[in-house]
Each structure stands twice: as C-alpha cells, then as structure tokens.
Protein backbone atom coordinates (compact mmCIF):
# COMPACT_ATOMS: atom_id res chain seq x y z
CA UNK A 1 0.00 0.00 0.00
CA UNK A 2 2.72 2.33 0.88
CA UNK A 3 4.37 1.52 -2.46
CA UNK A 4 1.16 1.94 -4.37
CA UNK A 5 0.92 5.49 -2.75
CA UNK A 6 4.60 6.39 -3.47
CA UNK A 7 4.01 5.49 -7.38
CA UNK A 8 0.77 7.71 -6.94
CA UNK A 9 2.91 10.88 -5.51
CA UNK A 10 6.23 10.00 -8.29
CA UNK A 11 3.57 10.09 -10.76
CA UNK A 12 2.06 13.30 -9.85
CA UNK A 13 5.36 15.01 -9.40
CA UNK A 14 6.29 13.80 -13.02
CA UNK A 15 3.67 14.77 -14.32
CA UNK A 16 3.75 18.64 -12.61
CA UNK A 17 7.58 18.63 -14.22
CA UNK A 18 6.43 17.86 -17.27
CA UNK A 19 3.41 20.16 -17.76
CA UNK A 20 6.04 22.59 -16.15
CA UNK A 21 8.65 21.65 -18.33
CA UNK A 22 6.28 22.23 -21.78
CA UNK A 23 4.97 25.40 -20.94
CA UNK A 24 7.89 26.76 -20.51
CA UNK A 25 9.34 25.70 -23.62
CA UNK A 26 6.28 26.76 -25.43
CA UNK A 27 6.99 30.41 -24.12
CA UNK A 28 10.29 30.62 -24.70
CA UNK A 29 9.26 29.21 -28.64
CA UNK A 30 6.78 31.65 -28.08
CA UNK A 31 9.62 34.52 -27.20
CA UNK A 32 11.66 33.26 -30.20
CA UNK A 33 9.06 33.63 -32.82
CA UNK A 34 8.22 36.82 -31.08
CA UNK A 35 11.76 38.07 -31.55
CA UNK A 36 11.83 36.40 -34.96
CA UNK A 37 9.19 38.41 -36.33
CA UNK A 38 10.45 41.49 -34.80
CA UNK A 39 13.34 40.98 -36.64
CA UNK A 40 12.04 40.18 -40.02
CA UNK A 41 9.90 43.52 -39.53
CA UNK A 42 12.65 45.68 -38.74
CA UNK A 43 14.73 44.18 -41.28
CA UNK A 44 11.80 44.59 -43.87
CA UNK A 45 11.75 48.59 -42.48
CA UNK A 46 15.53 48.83 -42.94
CA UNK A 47 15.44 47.77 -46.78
CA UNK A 48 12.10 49.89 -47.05
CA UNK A 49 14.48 52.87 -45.73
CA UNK A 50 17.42 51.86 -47.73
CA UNK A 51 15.17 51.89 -50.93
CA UNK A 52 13.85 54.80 -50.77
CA UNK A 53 16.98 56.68 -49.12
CA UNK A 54 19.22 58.71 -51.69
CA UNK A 55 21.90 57.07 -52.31
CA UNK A 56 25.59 58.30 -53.14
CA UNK A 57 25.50 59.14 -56.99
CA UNK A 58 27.42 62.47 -57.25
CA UNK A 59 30.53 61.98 -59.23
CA UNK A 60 31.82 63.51 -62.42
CA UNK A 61 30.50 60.34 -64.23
CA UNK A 62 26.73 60.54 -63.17
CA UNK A 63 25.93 64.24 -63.48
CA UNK A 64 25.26 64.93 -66.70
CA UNK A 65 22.76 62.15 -66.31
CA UNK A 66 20.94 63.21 -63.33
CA UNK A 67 20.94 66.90 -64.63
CA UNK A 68 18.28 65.31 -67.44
CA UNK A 69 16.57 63.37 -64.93
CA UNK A 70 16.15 65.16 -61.68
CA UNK A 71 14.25 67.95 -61.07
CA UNK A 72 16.53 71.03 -60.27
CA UNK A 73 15.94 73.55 -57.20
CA UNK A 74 18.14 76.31 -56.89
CA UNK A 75 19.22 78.09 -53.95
CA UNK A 76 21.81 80.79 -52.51
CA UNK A 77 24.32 79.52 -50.41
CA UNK A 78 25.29 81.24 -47.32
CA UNK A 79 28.41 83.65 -46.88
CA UNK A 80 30.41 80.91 -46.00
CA UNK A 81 34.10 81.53 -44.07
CA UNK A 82 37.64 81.90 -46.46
CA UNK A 83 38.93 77.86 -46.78
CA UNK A 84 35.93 76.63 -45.34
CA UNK A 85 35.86 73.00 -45.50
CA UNK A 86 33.58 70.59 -46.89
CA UNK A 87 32.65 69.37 -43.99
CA UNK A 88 31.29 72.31 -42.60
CA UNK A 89 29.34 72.96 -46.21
CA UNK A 90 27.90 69.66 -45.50
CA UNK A 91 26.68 70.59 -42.29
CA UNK A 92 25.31 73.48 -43.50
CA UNK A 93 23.17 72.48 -46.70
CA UNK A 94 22.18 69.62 -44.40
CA UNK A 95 20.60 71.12 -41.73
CA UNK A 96 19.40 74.07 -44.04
CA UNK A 97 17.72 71.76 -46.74
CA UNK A 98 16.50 69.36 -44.26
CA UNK A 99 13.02 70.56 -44.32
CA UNK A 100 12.98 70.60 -48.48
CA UNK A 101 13.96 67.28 -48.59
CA UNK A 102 11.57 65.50 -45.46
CA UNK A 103 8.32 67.22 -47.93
CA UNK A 104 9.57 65.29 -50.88
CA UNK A 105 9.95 62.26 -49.16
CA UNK A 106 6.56 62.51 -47.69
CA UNK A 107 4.69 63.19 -50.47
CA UNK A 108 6.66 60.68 -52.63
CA UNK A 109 8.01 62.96 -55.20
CA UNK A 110 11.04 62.37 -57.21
CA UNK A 111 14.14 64.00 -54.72
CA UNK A 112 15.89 67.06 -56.64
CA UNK A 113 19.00 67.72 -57.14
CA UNK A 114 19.70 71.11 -55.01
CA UNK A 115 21.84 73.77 -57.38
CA UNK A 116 23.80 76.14 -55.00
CA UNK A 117 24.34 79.63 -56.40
CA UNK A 118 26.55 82.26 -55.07
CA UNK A 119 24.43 84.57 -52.46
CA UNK A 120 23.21 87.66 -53.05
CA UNK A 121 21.64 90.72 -51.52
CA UNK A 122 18.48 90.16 -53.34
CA UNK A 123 17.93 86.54 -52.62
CA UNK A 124 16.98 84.81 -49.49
CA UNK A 125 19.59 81.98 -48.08
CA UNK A 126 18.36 78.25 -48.55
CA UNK A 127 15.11 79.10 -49.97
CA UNK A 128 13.94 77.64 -53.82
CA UNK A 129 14.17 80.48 -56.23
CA UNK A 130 11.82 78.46 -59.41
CA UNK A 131 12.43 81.75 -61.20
CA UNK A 132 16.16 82.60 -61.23
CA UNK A 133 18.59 82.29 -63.81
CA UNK A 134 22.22 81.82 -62.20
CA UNK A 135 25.09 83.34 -63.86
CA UNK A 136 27.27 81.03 -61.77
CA UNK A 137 27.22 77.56 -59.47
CA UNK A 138 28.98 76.91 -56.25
CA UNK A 139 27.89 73.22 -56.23
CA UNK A 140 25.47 70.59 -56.26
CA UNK A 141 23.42 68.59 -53.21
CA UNK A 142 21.53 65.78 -52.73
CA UNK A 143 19.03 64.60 -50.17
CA UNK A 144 22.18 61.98 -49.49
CA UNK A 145 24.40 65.14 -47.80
CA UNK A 146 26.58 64.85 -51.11
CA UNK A 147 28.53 68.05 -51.97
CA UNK A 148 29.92 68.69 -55.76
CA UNK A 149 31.88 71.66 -55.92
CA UNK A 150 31.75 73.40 -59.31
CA UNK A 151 35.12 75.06 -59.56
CA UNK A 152 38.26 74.67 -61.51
CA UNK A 153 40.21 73.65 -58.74
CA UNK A 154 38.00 70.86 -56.96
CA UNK A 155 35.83 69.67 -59.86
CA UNK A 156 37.51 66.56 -62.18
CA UNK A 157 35.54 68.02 -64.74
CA UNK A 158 34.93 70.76 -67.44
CA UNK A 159 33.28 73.62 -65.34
CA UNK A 160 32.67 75.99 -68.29
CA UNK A 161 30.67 72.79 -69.36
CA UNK A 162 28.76 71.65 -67.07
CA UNK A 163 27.11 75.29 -65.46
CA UNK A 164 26.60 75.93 -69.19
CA UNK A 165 24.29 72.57 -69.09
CA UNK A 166 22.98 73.41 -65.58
CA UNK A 167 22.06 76.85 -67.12
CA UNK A 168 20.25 75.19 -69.85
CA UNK A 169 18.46 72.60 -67.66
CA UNK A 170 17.15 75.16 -65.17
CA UNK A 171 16.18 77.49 -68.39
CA UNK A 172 14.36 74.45 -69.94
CA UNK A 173 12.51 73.84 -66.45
CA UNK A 174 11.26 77.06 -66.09
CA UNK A 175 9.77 77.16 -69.60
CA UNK A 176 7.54 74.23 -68.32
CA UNK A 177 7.05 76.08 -65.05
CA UNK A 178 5.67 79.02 -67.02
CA UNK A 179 3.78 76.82 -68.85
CA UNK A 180 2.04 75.20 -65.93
CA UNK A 181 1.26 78.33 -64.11
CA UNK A 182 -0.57 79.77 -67.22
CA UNK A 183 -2.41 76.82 -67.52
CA UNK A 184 -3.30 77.35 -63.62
CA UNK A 185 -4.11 80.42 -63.83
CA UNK A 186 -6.44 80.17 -67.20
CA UNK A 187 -8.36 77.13 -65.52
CA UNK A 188 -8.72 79.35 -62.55
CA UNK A 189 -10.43 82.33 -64.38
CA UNK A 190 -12.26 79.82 -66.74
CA UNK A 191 -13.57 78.29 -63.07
CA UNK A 192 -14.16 82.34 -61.98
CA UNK A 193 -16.20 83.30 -64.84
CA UNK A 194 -18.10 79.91 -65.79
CA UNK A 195 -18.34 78.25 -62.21
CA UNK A 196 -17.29 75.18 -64.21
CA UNK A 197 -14.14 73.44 -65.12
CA UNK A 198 -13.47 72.41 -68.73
CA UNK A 199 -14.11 68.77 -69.60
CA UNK A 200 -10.69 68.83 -71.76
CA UNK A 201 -7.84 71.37 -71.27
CA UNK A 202 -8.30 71.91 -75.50
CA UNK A 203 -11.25 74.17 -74.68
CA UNK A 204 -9.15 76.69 -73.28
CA UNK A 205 -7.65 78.01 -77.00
CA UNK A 206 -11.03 78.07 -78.30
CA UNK A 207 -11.33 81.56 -80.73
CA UNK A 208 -11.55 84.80 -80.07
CA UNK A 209 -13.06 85.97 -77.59
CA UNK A 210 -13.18 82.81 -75.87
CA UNK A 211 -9.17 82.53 -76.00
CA UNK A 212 -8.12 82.24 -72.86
CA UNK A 213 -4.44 80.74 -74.30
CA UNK A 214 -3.39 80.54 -77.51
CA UNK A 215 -2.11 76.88 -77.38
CA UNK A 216 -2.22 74.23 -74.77
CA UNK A 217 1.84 75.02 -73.24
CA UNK A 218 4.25 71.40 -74.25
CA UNK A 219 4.86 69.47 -71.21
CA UNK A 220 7.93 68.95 -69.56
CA UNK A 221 10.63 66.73 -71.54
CA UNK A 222 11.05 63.38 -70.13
CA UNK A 223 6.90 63.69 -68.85
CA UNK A 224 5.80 60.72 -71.17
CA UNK A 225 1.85 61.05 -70.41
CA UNK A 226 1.88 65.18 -70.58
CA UNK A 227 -0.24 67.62 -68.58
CA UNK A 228 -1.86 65.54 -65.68
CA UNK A 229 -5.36 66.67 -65.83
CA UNK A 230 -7.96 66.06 -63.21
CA UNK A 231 -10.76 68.11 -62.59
CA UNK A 232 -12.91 66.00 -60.49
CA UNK A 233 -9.74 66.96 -57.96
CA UNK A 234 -11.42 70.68 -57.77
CA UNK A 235 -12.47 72.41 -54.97
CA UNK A 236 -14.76 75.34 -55.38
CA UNK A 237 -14.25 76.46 -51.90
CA UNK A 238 -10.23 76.50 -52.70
CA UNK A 239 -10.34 77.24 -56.20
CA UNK A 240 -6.77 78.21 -56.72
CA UNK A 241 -5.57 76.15 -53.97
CA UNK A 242 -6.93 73.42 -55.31
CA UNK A 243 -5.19 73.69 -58.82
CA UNK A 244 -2.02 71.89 -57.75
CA UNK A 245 -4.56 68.65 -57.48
CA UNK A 246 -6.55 69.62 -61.07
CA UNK A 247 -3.64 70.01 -63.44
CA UNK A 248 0.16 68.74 -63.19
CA UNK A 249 3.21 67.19 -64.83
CA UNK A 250 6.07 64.60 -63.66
CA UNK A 251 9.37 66.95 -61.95
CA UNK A 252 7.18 70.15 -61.44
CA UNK A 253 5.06 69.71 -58.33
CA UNK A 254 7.77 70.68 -56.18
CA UNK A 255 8.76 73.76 -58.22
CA UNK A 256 5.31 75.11 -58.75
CA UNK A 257 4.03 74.63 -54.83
CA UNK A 258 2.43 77.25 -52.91
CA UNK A 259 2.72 79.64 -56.39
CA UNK A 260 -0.36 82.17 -57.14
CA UNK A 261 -2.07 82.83 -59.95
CA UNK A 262 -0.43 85.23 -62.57
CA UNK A 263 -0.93 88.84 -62.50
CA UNK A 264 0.04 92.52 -64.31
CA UNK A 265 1.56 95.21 -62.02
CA UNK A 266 2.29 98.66 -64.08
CA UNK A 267 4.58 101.70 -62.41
CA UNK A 268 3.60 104.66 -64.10
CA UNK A 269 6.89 106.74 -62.53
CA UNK A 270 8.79 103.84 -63.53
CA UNK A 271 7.22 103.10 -67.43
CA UNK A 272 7.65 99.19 -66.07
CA UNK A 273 5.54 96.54 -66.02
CA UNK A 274 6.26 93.39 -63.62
CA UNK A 275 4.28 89.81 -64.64
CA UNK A 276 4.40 88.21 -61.16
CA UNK A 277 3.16 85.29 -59.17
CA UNK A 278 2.79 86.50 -55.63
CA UNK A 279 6.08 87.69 -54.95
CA UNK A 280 8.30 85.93 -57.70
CA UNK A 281 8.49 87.99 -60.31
CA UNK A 282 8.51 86.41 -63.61
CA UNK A 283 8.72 89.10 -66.41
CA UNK A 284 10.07 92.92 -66.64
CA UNK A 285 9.21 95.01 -69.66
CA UNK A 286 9.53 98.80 -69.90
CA UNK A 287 6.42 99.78 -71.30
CA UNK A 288 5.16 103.58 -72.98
CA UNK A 289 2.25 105.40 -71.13
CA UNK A 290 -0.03 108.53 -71.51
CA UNK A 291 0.73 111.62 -72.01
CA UNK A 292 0.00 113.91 -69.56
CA UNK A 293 -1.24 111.49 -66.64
CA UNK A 294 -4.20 109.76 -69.47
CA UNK A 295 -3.09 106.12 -68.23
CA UNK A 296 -5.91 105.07 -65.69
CA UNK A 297 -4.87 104.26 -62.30
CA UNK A 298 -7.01 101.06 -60.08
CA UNK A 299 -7.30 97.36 -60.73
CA UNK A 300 -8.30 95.95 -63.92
CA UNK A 301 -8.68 92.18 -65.40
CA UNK A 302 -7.50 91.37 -69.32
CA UNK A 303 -11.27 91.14 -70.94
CA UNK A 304 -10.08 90.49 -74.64
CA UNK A 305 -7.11 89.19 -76.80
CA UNK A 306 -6.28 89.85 -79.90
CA UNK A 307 -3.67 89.03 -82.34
CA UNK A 308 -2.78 90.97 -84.92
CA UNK A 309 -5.32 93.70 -83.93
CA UNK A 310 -6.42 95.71 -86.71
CA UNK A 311 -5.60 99.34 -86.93
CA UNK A 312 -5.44 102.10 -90.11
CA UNK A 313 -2.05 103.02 -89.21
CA UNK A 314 -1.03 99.04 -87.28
CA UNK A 315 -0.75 101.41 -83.91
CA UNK A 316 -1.09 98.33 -81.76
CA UNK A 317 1.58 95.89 -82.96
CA UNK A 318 1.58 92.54 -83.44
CA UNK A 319 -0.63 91.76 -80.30
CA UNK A 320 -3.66 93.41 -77.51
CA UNK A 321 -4.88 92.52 -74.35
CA UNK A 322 -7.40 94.93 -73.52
CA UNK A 323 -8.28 95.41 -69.80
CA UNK A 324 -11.55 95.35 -68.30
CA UNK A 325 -12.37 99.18 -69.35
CA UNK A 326 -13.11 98.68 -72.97
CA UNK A 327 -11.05 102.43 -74.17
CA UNK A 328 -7.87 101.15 -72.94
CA UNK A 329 -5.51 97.98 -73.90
CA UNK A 330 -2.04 97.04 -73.23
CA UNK A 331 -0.64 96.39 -77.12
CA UNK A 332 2.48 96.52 -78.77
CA UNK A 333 3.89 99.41 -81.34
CA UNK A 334 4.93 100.17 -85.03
CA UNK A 335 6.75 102.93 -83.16
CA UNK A 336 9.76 101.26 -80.84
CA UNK A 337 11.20 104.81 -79.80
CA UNK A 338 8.22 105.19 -77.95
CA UNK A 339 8.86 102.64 -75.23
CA UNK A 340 9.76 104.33 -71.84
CA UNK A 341 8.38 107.72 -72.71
CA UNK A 342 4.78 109.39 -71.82
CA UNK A 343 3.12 109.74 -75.43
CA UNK A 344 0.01 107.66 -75.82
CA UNK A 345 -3.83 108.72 -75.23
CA UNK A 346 -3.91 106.22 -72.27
CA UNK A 347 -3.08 102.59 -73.29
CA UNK A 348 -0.02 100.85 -72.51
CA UNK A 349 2.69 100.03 -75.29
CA UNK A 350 4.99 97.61 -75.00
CA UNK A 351 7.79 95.98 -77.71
CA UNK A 352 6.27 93.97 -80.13
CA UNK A 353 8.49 91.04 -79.05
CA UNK A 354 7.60 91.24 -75.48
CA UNK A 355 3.86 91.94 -76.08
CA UNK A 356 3.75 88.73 -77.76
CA UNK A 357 5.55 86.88 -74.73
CA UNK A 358 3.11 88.46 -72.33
CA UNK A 359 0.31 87.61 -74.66
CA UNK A 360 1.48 83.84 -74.93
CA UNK A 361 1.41 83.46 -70.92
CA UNK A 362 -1.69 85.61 -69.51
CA UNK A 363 -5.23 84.27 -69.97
CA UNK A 364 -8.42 86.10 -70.19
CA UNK A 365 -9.20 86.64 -66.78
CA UNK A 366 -5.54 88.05 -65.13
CA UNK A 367 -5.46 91.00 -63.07
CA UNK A 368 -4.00 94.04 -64.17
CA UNK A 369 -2.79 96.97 -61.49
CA UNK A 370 -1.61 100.43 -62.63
CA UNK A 371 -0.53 102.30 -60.23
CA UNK A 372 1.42 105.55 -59.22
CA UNK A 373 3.80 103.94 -56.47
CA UNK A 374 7.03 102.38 -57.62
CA UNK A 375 6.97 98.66 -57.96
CA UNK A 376 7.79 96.35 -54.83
CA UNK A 377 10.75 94.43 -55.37
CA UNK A 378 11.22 91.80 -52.15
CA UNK A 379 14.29 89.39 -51.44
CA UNK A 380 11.72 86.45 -52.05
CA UNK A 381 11.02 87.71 -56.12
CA UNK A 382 14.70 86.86 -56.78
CA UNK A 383 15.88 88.28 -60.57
CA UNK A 384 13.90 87.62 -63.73
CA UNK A 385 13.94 84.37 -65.90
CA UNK A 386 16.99 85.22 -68.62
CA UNK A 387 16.51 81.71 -70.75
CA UNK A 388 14.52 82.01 -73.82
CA UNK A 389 11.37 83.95 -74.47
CA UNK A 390 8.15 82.30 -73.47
CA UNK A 391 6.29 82.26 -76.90
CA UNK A 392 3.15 80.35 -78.40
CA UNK A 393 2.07 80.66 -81.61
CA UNK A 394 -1.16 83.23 -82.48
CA UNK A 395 -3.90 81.50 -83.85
CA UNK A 396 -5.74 82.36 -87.22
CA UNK A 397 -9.32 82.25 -85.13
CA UNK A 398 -7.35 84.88 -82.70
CA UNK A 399 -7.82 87.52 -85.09
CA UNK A 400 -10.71 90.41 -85.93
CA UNK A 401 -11.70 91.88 -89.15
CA UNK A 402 -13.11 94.86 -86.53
CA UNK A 403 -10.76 97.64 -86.51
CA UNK A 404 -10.15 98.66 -83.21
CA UNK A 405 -10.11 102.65 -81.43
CA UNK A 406 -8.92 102.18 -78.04
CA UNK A 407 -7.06 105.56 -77.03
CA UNK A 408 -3.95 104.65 -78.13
C-alpha cells in the first residue's frame, strides 16, 4: 500500500515537471518567434528605408545624367568663411535643406537635385528660387548630404561645361514652369467666370473671344503622359488652392508649390511693367504710357485678346490685351522709340516682341494693377527668368476683321 501510494505521488510530481517543463518551452518558442518576427519587420523597415533613401550618386561620371533626370531647385548659399571645408558645407546644406527634402519624401516625389548659387543681396539663403537664372554655381546637393563643388580647382571636370548645361536645364525647367502656371491660372479664371471646369484642357484656346491661351503650353521633356489633368480633384471652396490637385506634370510639383495665380503690375513713374506670381516675379518690360497722366490708375482684369489687332495706321503691334475698361488695352507698337516715354492717349505700349511673350502666358481673366507707387521688389522675387522667351504661336481664329479705337 505504501508503495502503491509512493508510485501515486512520483507520478504526480512527473507529471507537474512535465506540464512545467512544456509550458515553458512553449513560451520561450513563443519569445523566439516573437523576436523572430520582430526581426524580419525591422529588417523589412531597414530595406524599405534603404530603398527609398538617396543614395551616393554624385561623381563627375553621373551628373550629366541626373541633370536630365532630376528635377533642379536652386538656392543661394550662405556667406560661408575663407577655406571653409567641406565638412562644414555639408553641415550646413544639411541642416538648411532638411526641411525641403523631409516634404519630398513625404509626399513621394522624385528628390531634386539642389543647385547652389553664389548669395546675393536680393535673394533669401536656402530658400527655392523656381524663377532665377544663375550666372554662376557653387555646387550641387543631394538629399544623401553629397557636396559637388563646381570650380576649376576641386571639380575633375569641365566647369565651363557643365554650369553651361545646368544653365540650360534650369532654363528648360522654367519654360515648363511658365507653362504650368498659365495653364493654372487660365483654368482658374475659366472656373471664376463659368463656375465650371473644362471637360478637356483643348477648350481653353477656343477663338476669339473665348481665348483664354493661344495653345495648350508642351509638357515637360522626359513627362511621357503630358499635362496631368484632373478636374474632379477641384475644390470650389479653394479654387486656386486646389489647382495643384486639377492640373500637373512629372518633376514640377515641387517647383510650382504654394505659387499664385499670374498677375500685371504697371509703375507709371517707372514706365515698367512686372508679370508676377505673388512675390516671384517672372517678367520685366519697360512699357510707354499717356501723355500727360491719361493712363488710368485702379485694378483691372485682361477682358479680350487679340492678335494681330487691326488698326489704319497698325498702332497696336503685333498683339492686344485689352483690360476690363473697354477704351484702354495694353498692345504693342509700329513705333519702338516710344517705349519708356509718356506719349500715348492712355493705353499701354509695349515691344512687339515682349507683347507677344506676355500675350502667350496671360489668360483672359488676369489681373491688371496700374498704379502711381514704384513697384515692390522683395528678397523672395529673386531676378527675372533670362533663358529664352516664353512664346506660343497666335492663332488664325485669334484675329478680328473689326478695326479697333482704343485711345492709343
């Protein structure tokens, strides 16, 4: 009996080791797939980072490449110390162009190559200038921390070359820039004066006067399926806001953020007008006025285009936009020596080369200011666009057989 009950009680103990035993191998098996998949996560997050990380592509051999590829910002560089070393530029466009870089990489956008340009009074340190033409390039930065000096002493390259092709990158960028804004800003005014969107972009170059453009602007290089257009993306309660959602292309999203529609600002002291998108200023034309104070002064809106605006004596050029008070247009001249003096009965003159330009990028719609105050020229509007003029071709269906008397 006493052996019966000792089996009984070696049984139960066995029994309690085992269970014991079990369990606690199934926990630590348990803790090891735990730790297993922990593992396999991070490591999954790690190549997800190392994907989509720049990586270290800035050498002499892989520029001209990525020039054609990228999208460019520019920026001025700081006032940096005599012999400063790289390091310290690399701390400094780091830290500076952190903020640039963390937007692309949360809205997915292709990362840009960041052109330094030497700084200057005018223009703000670190901030994208989409309008400005360098004349010279300190370097080039990635989202990686890279530095590429441009200059004859650092760069294994031709330097004379390669700014020349970073000029005519950035020039070729803008072009497109230009081209999207004025396609912003004519579906904006369409939206203002039909409280619709267009169905198809085409119905903005309809004729005369339903012209807002002359011709649908050519997408970027490189942007295989063109303008990007979505109007179901509109919001009438942010109609302008809304744009960057409506219409688009591949490389310009990050160059054209935050932008505002296009508008006319005229100095009559100064016999200058200034095309501008909020503060970036985008075109500068000296311009002929009326004699004895006959310009009008207040806000206005381009009401009619014309090209090739008939005339007995062709007194209005090769193109018109007239403004929202029907005796008064801004047009070009048969008389050059004009430009920059006080002789007209009121409209605006401008050359005949830069009327077309201005004619080619403002839609029905734009605002027009004249006013008596000299023109406001901030840090943040940067220097004009130097690359080449922004021209579309007129249209046949753009012109008038009416002969037109505004008080030239």
């Amino acid at each position: 009996m006493v052996n019966e009950r000792r089996i009984v009680i070696f049984l139960v103990i066995l029994f309690m080791y085992v269970t014991t035993l079990f369990l606690g191998g199934s926990e630590m098996m348990k803790g090891k797939l735990v730790n297993s998949d922990l593992f396999t996560t991070n490591s999954l997050n790690s190549d997800k980072l190392l994907s989509t990380s720049e990586q270290k592509t800035l050498h002499t051999g892989s520029i001209a490449s990525l020039l054609q590829k990228r999208p460019l910002v520019v920026v001025a560089g700081p006032n940096l110390p005599k012999g400063a070393n790289e390091d310290l530029i690399k701390t400094q466009l780091s830290s500076s162009l952190a903020p640039l870089f963390q937007d692309v990489q949360q809205t997915e956008q292709e990362s840009p190559l960041v052109i330094v340009v030497p700084p200057n009074k005018q223009l703000p340190v670190y901030q994208a200038l989409p309008f400005y033409s360098p004349e010279q390039v300190l370097g080039i930065t990635n989202a990686a921390g890279e530095w590429f000096p441009i200059t004859d002493e650092q760069c294994a390259c031709n330097s004379q070359q390669l700014v020349a092709s970073i000029k005519k990158r950035i020039d070729e960028q803008q072009h497109s820039l230009l081209g999207l804004l004025s396609l912003r800003t004519a579906l904006y005014h369409y939206y203002l004066r039909t409280h619709t969107l267009p169905k198809q972009l085409n119905q903005l170059v309809q004729a005369s006067p339903n012209n807002y453009l002359s011709q649908i602007p050519t997408p970027p290089v490189g942007a295989q399926e063109g303008w990007i257009y979505n109007p179901s993306a509109f919001q009438p309660q942010r109609p302008w806001e809304s744009m960057e959602q409506v219409v688009g292309a591949k490389g310009l999203h990050l160059l054209a953020k935050g932008l505002q529609p296009i508008e006319v600002n005229i100095s009559i002291p100064e016999f200058r007008m200034h095309v501008v998108s909020g503060s970036y200023l985008l075109r500068s034309y000296p311009v002929a006025l009326g004699a004895r104070n006959l310009t009008p002064v207040g806000d206005f809106s381009i009401a009619l285009k014309v090209n090739k605006p008939r005339s007995a004596t062709k007194v209005y050029g090769t193109r018109a936009l007239a403004l929202s008070n029907p005796d008064y247009a801004i047009h070009g001249t048969n008389d050059p020596s004009s430009i920059g003096k006080a002789v007209s009965k009121g409209c605006i003159r401008l050359f005949n080369r830069d009327v077309e330009e201005l004619y080619s990028l403002v839609p029905l719609g734009t605002k027009v200011h004249i006013g008596k105050t000299k023109l406001k020229t901030s840090s943040a509007m940067g220097l004009p666009g130097s690359g080449k003029p922004y021209l579309l071709p007129g249209r046949s269906d753009e012109k008038s057989k009416k002969f037109y008397h505004w008080r030239r």
